[in-house]
C-alpha atoms as a PDB file:
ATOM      1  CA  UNK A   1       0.000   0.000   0.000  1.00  0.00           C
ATOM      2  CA  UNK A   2       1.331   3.202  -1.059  1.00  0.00           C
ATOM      3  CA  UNK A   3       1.519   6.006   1.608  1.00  0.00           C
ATOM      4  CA  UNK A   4       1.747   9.607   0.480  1.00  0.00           C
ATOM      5  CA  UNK A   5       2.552  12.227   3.145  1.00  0.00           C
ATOM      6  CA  UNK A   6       1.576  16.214   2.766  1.00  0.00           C
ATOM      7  CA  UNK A   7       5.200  17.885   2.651  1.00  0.00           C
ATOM      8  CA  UNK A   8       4.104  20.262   5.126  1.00  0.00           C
ATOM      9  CA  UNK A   9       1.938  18.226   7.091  1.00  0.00           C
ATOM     10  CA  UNK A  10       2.124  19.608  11.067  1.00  0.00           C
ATOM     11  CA  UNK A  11       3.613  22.650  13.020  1.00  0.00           C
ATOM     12  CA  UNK A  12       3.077  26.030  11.197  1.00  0.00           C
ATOM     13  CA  UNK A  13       5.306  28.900  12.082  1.00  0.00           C
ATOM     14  CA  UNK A  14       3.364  30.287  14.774  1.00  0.00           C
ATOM     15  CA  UNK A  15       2.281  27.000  16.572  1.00  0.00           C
ATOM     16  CA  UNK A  16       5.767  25.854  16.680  1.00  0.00           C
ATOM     17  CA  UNK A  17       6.983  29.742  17.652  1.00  0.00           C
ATOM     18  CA  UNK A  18       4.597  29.303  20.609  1.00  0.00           C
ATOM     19  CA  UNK A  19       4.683  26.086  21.827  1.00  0.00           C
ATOM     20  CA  UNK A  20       9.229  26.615  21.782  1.00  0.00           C
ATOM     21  CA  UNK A  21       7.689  29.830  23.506  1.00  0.00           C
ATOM     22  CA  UNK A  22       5.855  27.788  26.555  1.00  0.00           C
ATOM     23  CA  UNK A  23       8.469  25.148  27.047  1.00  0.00           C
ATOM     24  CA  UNK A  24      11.076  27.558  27.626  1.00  0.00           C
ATOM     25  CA  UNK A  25       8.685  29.710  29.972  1.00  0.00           C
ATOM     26  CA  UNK A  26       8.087  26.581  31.752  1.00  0.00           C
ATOM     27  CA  UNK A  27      11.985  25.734  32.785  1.00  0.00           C
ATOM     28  CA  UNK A  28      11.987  29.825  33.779  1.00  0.00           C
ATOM     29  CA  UNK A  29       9.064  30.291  35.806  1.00  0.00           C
ATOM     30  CA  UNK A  30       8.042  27.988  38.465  1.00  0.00           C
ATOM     31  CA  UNK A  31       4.441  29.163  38.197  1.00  0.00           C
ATOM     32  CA  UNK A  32       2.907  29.519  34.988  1.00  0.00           C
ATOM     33  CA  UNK A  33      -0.534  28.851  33.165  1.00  0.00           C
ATOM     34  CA  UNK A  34      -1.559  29.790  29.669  1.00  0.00           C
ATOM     35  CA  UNK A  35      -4.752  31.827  29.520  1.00  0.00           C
ATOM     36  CA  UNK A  36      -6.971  28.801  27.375  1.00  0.00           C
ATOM     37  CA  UNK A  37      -5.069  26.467  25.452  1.00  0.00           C
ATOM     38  CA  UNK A  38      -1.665  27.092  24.175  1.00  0.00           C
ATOM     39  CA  UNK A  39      -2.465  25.205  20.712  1.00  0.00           C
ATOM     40  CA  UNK A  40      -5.769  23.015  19.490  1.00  0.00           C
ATOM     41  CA  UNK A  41      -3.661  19.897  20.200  1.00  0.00           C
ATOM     42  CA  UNK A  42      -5.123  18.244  23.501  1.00  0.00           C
ATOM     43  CA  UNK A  43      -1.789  16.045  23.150  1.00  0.00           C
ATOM     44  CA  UNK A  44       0.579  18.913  23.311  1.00  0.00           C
ATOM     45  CA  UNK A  45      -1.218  20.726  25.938  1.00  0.00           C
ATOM     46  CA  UNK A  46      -1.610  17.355  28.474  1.00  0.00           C
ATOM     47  CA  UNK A  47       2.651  17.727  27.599  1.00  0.00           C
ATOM     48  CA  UNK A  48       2.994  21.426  28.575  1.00  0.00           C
ATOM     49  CA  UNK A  49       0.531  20.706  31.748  1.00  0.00           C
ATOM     50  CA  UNK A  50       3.303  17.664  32.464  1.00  0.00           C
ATOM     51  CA  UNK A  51       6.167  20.796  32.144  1.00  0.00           C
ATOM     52  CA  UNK A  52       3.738  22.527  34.810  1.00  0.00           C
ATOM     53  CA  UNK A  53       1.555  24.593  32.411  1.00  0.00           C
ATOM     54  CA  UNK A  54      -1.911  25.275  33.617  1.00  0.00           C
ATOM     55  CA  UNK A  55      -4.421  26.099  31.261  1.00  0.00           C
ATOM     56  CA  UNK A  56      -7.150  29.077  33.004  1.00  0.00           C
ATOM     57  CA  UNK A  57     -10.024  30.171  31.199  1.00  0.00           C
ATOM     58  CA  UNK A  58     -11.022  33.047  33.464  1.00  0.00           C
ATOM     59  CA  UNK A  59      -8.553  35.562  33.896  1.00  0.00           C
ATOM     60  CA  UNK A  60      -9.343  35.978  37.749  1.00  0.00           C
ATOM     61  CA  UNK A  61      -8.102  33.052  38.570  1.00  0.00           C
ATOM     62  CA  UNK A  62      -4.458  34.479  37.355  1.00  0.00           C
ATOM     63  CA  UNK A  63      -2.932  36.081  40.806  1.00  0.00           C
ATOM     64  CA  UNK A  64       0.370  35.834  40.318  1.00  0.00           C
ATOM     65  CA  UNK A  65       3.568  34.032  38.542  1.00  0.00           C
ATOM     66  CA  UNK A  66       3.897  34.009  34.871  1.00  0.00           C
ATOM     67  CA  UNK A  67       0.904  33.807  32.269  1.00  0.00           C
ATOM     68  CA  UNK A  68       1.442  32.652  28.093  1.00  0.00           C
ATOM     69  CA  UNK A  69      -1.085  34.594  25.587  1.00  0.00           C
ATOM     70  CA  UNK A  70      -1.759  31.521  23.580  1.00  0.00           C
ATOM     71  CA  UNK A  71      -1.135  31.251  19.609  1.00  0.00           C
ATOM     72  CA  UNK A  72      -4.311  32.218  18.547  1.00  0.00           C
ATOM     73  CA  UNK A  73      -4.087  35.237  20.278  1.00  0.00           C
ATOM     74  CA  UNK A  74      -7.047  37.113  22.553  1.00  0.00           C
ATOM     75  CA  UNK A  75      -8.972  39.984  22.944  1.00  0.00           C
ATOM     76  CA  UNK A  76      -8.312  43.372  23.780  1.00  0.00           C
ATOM     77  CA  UNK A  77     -10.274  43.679  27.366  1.00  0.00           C
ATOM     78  CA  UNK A  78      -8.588  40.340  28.447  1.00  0.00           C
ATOM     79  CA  UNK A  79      -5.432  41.569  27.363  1.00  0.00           C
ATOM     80  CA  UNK A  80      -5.984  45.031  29.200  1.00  0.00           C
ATOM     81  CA  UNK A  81      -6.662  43.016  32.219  1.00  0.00           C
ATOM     82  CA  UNK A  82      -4.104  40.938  32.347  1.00  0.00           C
ATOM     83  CA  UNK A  83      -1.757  43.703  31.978  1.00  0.00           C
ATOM     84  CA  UNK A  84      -3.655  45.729  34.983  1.00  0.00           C
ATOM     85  CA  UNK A  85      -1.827  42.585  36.889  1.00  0.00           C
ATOM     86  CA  UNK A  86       1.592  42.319  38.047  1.00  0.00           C
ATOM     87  CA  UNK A  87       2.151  38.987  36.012  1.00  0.00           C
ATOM     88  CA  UNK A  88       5.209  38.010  33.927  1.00  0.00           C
ATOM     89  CA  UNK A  89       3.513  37.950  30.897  1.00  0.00           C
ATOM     90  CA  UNK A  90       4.883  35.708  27.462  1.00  0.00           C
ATOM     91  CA  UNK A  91       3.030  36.991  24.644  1.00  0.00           C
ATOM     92  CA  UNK A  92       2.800  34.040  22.039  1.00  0.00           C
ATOM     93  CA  UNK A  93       0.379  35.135  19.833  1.00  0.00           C
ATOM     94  CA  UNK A  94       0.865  34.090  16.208  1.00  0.00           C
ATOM     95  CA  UNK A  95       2.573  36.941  14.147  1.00  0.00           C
ATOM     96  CA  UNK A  96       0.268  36.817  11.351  1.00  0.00           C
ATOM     97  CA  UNK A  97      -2.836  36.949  14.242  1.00  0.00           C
ATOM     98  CA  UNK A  98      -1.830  40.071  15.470  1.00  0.00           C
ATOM     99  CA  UNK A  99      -1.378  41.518  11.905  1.00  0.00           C
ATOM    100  CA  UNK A 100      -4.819  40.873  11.703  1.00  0.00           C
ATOM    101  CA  UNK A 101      -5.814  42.202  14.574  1.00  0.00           C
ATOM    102  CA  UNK A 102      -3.657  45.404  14.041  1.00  0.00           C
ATOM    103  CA  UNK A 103      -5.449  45.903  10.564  1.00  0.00           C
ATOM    104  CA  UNK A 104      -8.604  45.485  11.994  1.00  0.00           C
ATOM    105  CA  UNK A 105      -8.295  47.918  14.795  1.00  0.00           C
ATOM    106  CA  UNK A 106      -6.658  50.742  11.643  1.00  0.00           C
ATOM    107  CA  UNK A 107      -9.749  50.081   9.445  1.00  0.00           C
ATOM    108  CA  UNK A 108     -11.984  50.708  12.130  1.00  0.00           C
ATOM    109  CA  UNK A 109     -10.198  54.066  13.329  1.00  0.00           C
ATOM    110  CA  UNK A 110     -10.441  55.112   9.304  1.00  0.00           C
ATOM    111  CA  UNK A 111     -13.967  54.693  10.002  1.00  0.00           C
ATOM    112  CA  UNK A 112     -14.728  51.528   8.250  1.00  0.00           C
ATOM    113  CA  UNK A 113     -17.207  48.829   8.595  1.00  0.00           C
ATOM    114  CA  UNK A 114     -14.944  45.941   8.964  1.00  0.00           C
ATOM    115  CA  UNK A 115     -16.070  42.664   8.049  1.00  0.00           C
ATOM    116  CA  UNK A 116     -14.100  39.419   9.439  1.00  0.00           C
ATOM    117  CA  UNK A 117     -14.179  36.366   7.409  1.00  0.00           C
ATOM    118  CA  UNK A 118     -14.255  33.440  10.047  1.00  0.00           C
ATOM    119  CA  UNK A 119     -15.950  31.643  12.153  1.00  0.00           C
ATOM    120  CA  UNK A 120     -17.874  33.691  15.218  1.00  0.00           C
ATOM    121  CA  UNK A 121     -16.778  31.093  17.835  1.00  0.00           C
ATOM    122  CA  UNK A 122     -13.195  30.319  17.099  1.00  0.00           C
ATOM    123  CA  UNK A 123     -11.155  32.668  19.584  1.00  0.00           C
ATOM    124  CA  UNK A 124      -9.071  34.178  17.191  1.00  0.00           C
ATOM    125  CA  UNK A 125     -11.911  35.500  15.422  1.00  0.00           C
ATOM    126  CA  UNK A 126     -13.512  36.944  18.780  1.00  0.00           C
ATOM    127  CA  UNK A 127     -10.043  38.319  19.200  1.00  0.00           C
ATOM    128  CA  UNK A 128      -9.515  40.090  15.913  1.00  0.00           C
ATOM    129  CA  UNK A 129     -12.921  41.419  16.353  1.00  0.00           C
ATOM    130  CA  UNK A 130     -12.635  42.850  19.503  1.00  0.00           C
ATOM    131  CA  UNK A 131      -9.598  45.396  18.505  1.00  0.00           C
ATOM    132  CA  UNK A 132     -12.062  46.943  15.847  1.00  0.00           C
ATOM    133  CA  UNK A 133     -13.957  48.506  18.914  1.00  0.00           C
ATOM    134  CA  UNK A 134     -18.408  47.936  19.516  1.00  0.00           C
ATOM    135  CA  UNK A 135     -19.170  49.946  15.953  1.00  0.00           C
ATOM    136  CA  UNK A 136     -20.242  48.279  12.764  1.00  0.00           C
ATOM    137  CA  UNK A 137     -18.370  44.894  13.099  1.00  0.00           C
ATOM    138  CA  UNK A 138     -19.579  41.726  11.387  1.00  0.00           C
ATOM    139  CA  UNK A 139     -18.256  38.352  11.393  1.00  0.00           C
ATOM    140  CA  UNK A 140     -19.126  36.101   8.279  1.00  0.00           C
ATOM    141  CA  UNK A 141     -18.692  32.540   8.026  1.00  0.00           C
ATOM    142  CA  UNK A 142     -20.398  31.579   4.272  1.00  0.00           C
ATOM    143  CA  UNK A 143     -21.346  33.603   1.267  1.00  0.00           C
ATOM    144  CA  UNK A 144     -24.866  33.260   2.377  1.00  0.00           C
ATOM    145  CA  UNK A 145     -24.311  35.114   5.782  1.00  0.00           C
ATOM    146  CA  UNK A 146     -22.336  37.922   3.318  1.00  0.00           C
ATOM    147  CA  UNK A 147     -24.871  38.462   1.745  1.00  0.00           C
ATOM    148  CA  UNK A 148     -27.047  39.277   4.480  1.00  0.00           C
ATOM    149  CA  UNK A 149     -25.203  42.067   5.726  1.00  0.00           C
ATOM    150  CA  UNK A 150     -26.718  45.850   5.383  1.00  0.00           C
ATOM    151  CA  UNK A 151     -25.808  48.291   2.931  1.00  0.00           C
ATOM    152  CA  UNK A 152     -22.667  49.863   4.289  1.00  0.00           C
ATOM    153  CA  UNK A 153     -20.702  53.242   2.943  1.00  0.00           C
ATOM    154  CA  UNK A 154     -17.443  51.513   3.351  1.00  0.00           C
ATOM    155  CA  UNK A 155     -16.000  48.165   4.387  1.00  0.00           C
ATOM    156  CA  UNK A 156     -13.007  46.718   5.617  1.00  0.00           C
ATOM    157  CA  UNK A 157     -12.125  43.096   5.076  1.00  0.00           C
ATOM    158  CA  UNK A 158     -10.107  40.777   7.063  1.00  0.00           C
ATOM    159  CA  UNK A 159      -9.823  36.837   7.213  1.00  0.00           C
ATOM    160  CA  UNK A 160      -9.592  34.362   9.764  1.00  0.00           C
ATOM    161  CA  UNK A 161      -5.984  33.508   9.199  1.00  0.00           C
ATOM    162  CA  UNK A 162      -7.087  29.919   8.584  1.00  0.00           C
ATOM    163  CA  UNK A 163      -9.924  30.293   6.169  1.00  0.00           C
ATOM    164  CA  UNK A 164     -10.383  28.856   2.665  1.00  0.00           C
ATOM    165  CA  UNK A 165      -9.076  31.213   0.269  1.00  0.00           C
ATOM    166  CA  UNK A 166     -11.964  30.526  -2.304  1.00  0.00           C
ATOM    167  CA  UNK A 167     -14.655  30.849   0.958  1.00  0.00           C
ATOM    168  CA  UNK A 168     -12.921  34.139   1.430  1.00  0.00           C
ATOM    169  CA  UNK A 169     -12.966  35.246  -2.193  1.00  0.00           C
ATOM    170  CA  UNK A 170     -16.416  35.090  -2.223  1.00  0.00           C
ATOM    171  CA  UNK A 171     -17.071  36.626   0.506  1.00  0.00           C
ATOM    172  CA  UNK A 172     -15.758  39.670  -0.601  1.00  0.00           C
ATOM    173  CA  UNK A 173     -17.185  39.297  -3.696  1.00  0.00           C
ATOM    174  CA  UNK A 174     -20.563  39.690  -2.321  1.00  0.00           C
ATOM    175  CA  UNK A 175     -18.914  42.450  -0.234  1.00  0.00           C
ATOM    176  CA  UNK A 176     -19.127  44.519  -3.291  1.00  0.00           C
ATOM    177  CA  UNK A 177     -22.180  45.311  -3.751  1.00  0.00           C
ATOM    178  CA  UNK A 178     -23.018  46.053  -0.068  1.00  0.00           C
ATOM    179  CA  UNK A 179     -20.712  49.332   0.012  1.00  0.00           C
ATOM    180  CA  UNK A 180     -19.947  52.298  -1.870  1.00  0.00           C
ATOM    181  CA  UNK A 181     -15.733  51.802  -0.846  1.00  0.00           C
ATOM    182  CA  UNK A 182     -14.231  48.113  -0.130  1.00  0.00           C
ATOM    183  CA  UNK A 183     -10.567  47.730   1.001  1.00  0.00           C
ATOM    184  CA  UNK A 184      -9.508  44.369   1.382  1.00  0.00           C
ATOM    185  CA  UNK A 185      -6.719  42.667   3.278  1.00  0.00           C
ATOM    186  CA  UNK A 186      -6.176  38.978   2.508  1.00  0.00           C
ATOM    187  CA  UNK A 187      -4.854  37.961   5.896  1.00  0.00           C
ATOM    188  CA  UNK A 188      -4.862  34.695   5.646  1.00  0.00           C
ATOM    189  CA  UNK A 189      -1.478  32.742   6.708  1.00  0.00           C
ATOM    190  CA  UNK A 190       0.734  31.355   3.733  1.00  0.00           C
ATOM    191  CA  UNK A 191       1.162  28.203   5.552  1.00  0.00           C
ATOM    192  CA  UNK A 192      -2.896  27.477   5.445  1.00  0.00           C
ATOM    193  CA  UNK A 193      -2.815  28.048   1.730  1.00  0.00           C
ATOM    194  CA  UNK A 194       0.636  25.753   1.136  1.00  0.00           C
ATOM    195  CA  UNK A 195      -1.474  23.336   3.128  1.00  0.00           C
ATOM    196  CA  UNK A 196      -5.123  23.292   1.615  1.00  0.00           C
ATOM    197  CA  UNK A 197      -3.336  23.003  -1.611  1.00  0.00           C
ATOM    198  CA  UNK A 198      -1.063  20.133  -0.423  1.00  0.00           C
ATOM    199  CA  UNK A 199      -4.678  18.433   0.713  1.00  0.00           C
ATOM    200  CA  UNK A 200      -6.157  18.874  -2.468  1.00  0.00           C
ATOM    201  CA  UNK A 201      -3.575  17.664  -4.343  1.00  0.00           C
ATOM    202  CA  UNK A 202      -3.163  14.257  -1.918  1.00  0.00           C
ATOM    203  CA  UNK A 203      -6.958  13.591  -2.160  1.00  0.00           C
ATOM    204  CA  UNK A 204      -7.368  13.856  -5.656  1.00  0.00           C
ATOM    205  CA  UNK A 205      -4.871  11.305  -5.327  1.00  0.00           C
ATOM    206  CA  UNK A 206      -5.306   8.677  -2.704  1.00  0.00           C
ATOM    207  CA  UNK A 207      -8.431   6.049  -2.462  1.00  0.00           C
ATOM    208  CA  UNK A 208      -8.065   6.949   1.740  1.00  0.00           C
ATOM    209  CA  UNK A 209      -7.023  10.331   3.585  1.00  0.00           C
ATOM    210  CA  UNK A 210      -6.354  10.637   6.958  1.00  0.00           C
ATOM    211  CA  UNK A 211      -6.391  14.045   8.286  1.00  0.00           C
ATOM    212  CA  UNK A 212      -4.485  14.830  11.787  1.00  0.00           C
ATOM    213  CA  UNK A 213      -5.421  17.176  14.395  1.00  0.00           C
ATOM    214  CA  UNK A 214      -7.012  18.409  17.406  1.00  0.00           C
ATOM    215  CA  UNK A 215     -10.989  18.071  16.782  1.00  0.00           C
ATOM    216  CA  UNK A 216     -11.060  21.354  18.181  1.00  0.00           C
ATOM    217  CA  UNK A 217      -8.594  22.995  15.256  1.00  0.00           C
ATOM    218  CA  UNK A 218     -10.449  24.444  12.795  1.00  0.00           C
ATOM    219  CA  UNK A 219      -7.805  24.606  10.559  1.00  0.00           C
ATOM    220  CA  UNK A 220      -7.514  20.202  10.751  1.00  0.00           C
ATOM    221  CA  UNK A 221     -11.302  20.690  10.608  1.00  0.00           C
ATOM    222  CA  UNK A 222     -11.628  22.805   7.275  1.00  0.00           C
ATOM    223  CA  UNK A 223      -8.679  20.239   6.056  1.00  0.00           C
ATOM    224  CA  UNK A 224     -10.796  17.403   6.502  1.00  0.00           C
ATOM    225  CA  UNK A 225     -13.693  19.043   4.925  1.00  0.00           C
ATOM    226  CA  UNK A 226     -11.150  20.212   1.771  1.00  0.00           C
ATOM    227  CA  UNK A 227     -10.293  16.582   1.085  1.00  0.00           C
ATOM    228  CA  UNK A 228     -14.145  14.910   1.630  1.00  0.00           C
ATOM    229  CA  UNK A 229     -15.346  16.934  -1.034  1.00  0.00           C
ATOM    230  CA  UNK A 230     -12.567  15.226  -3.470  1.00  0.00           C
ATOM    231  CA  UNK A 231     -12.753  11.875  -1.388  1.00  0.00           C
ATOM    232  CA  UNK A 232     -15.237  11.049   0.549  1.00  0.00           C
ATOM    233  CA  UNK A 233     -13.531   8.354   2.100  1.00  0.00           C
ATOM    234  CA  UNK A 234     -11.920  11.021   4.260  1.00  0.00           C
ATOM    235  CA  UNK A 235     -11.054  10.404   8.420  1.00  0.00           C
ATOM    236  CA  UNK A 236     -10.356  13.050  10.656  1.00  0.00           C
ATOM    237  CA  UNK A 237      -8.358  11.227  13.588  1.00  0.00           C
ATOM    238  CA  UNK A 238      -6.230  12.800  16.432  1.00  0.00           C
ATOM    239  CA  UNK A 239      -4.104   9.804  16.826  1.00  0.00           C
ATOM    240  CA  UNK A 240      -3.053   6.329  15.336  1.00  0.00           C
ATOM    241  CA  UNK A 241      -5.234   4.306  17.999  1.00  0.00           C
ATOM    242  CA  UNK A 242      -8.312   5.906  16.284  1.00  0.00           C
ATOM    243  CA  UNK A 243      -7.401   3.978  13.017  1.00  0.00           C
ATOM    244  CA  UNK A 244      -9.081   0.852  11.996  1.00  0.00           C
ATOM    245  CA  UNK A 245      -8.026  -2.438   9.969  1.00  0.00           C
ATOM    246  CA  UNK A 246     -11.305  -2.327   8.172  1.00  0.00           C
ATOM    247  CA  UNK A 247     -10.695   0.953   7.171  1.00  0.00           C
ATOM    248  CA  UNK A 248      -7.872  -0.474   4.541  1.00  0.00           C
ATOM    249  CA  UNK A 249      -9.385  -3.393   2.501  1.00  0.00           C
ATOM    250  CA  UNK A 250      -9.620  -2.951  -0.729  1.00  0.00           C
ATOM    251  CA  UNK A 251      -6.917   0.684  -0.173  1.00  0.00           C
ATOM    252  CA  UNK A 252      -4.246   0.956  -2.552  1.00  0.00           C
ATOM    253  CA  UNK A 253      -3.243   4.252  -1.273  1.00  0.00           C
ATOM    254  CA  UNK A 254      -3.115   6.373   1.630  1.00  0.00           C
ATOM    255  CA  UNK A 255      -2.674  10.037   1.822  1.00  0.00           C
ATOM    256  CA  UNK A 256      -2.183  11.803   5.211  1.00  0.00           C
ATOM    257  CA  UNK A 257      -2.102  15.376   5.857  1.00  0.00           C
ATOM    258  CA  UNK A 258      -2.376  17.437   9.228  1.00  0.00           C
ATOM    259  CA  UNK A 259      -3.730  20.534  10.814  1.00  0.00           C
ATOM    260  CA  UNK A 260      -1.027  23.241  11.860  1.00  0.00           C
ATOM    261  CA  UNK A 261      -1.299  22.402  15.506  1.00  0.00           C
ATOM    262  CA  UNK A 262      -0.707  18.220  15.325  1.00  0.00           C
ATOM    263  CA  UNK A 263       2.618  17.816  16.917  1.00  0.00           C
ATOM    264  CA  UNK A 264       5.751  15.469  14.326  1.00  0.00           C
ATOM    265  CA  UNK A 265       5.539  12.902  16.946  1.00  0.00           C
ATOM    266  CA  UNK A 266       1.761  12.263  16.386  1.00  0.00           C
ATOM    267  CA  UNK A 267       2.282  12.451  12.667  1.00  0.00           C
ATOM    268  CA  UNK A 268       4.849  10.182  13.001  1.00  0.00           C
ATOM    269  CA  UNK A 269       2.974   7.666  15.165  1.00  0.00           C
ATOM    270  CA  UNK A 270       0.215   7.278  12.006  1.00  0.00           C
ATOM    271  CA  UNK A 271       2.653   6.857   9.379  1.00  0.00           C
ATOM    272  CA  UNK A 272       3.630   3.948  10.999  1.00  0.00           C
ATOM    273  CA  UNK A 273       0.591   2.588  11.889  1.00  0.00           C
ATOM    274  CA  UNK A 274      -0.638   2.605   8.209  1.00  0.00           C
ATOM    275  CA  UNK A 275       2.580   1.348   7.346  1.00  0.00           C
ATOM    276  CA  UNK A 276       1.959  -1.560   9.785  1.00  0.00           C
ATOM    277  CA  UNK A 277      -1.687  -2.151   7.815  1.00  0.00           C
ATOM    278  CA  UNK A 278      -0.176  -1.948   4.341  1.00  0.00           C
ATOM    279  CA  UNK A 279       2.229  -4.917   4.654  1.00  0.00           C
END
């Protein structure tokens, strides 16, 4: 059985920027949490918790010692408050989330509507979102929910640095005839293009994928939807002991990719699992 592996398969830029980020926080600071999780790997965050990281959802709980500003990045009244403490604070947001957020915040003081192309629940969107202030701020997941925003004099768009490029191509498109003045700023991360491609490419491909990654990513997620479209037979697993034997009966060929937040180790662990199937 042939096994074909996404070159860039695993840690983007920022995930692995942030996770180096915690471990060496971790060996500095005795006491240390992460304000939510670090990555969307349950895996790598049970290892960080091992290394003494706590993960704290509510910011009051943070008294003292050191606190890590996860990858995804958060909001502006969190971050205000966590500065108002005296906390060591490791700030590993994700470059390109922060460029985001920065453009968001400069469209909105030019007095733009600014439109986010994401999903309203990830935190990274509620994040980007909140730095563009209370005032004429929309977050669109679909064509169908641009399309049923109001007539605005001018918009701003951003992206969810993880979206589809063709989902965020057409939102703007309907974006154009909602506004007399559209600026748009494709902010999504080269490494979530380089890896939706990679999946497209594999599943045209292989008669199995297997995408890896936190069920919690949404980048793994919209990676698993990518390659269903082009082949249905399509798993989205977080580790090898999710895989089946029946899975691989009449399977000449595997392709695996993974989500920008699924550690080597795990990546590795699958390979060799299908490789144990194949023989």
């Amino acid at each position: 059985m042939e096994i074909l592996l996404a070159k860039s398969a695993g840690f983007c830029f920022g995930v692995k920027r942030a996770t180096n980020m915690a471990f060496d926080a971790a060996r500095e600071h005795p006491k240390i949490c992460s304000h939510g999780p670090i990555i969307h790997s349950p895996q790598m965050v049970e290892k960080l918790r091992e290394q003494g990281v706590d993960v704290v959802s509510d910011i009051d709980e943070i008294n003292d010692g050191a606190v890590i500003i996860r990858s995804h990045g958060i909001s502006a009244d969190e971050l205000h408050r966590i500065l108002a403490k005296d906390l060591n604070i490791i700030d590993a947001t994700c470059p390109f989330v922060k460029k985001a957020q920065d453009i968001a915040g400069q469209l909105s003081r030019d007095g733009y509507a600014v439109v986010l192309a994401g999903e309203a629940e990830h935190p990274e969107v509620q994040g980007i979102i909140s730095y563009a202030g209370n005032k004429d701020v929309f977050t669109v997941a679909n064509l169908e929910e641009a399309e049923k925003l109001p007539y605005l004099k001018k918009i701003g768009i951003v992206a969810q640095t993880t979206q589809s490029y063709d989902n965020f191509a057409r939102i703007v498109e309907a974006c154009l005839s909602k506004c007399q003045e559209l600026r748009v700023f494709n902010t999504i991360c080269d490494a979530t293009t380089v890896r939706q491609q990679e999946a497209r490419s594999l599943a045209g491909q292989a008669d199995l994928m297997l995408v890896i990654g936190g069920y919690n990513s949404a980048n793994t997620s919209r990676l698993a939807r990518i390659c269903k479209k082009i082949q249905p037979v399509t798993y989205h697993i977080e580790t090898a002991a999710e895989i089946r034997d029946e899975w691989f009966g009449q399977i000449d060929s595997v392709g695996i990719t993974a989500g920008a937040s699924t550690p080597q180790w795990i990546i590795d662990e699958v390979y060799e699992r299908v490789a144990q199937v194949g023989k």
